[in-house]
Protein backbone atom coordinates (compact mmCIF):
# COMPACT_ATOMS: atom_id res chain seq x y z
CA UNK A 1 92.50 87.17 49.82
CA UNK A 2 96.49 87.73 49.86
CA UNK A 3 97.18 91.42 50.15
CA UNK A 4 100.14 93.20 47.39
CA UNK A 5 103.26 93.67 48.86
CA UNK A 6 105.38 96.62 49.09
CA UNK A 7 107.33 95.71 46.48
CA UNK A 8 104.20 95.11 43.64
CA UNK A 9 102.89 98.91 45.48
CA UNK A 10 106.10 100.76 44.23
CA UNK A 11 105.93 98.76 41.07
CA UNK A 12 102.27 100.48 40.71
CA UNK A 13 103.48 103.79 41.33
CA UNK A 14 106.91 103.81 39.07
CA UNK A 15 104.70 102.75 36.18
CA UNK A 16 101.91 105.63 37.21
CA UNK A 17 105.08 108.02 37.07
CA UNK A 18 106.15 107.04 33.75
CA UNK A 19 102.72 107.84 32.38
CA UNK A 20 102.82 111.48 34.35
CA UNK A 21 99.88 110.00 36.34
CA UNK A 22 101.25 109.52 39.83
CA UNK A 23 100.43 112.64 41.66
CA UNK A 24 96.49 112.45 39.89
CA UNK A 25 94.87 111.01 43.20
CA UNK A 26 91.41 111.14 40.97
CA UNK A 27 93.19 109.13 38.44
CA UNK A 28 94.79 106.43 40.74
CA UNK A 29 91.59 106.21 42.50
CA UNK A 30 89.75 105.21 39.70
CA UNK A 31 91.81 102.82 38.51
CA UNK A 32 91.95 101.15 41.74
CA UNK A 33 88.13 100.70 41.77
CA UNK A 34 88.25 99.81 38.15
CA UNK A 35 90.75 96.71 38.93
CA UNK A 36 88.73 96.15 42.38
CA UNK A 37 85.30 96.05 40.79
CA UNK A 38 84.46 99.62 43.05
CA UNK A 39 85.76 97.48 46.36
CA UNK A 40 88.44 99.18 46.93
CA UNK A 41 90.07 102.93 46.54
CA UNK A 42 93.54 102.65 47.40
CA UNK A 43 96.70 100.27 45.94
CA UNK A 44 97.23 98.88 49.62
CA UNK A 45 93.67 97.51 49.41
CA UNK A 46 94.68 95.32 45.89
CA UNK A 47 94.95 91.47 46.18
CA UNK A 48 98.08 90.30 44.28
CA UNK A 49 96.08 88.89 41.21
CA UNK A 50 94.58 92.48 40.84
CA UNK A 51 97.64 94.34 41.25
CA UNK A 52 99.26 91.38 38.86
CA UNK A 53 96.75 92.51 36.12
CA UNK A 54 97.10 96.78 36.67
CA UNK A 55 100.53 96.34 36.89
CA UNK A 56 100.41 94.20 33.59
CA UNK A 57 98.11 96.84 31.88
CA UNK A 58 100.13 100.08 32.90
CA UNK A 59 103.73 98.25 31.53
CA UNK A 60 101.87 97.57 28.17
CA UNK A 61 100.50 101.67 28.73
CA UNK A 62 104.32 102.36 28.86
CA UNK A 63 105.83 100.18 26.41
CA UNK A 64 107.98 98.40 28.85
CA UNK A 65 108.52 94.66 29.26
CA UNK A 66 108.70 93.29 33.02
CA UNK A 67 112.99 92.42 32.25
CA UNK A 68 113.44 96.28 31.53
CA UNK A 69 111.13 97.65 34.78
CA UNK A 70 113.42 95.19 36.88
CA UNK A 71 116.61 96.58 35.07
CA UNK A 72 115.48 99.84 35.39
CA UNK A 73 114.83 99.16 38.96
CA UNK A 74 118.48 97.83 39.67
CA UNK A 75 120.00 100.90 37.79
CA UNK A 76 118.01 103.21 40.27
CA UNK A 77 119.31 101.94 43.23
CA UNK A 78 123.08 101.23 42.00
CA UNK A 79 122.44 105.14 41.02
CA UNK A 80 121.26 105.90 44.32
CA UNK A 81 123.90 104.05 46.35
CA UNK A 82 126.67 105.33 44.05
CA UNK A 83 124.97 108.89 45.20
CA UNK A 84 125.34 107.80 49.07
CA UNK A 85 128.70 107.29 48.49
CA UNK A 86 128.91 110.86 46.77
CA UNK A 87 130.29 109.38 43.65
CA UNK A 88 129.80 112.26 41.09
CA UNK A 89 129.55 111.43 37.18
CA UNK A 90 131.13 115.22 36.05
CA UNK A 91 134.65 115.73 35.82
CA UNK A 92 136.47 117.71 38.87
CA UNK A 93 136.33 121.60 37.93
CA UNK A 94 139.77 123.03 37.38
């Protein structure tokens, strides 16, 4: 059995966030054991065709299609290196 990556882990998470669910422990938990058929407890224990199908369920839970999580994904981290770079989006005070 082929382990998730890192990448489909965050994927997991982001979409728990967008449903306010990512901090519920309890509620992560269950899902994982849900998906895992009570194997497993944590995301890091998912093979990639069960994180494949949570991660399919929570973007249909959300309402988003897998083109906008990956845009969404690329505006995040243009925002975040546009942030390291100490770009600002407000006008200079006067």
């Amino acid at each position: 059995m082929i382990r998730v990556d890192k990448r489909g882990i965050k994927t997991i998470h982001a979409l728990l966030a967008k449903i306010n669910m990512a901090n519920d422990k309890d509620y992560k938990m269950s899902l994982v054991k849900q998906y895992t058929n009570d194997r497993e407890t944590s995301t890091t224990g998912l093979s990639i065709n069960e994180a494949g199908l949570l991660i399919h369920d929570l973007q249909k839970m959300v309402g988003m299609t897998p083109d906008q999580i990956k845009a969404d994904q690329k505006r995040k981290l243009i925002l975040h290196w546009a942030h390291e770079m100490m770009w600002e989006t407000s006008p200079p005070a006067l």
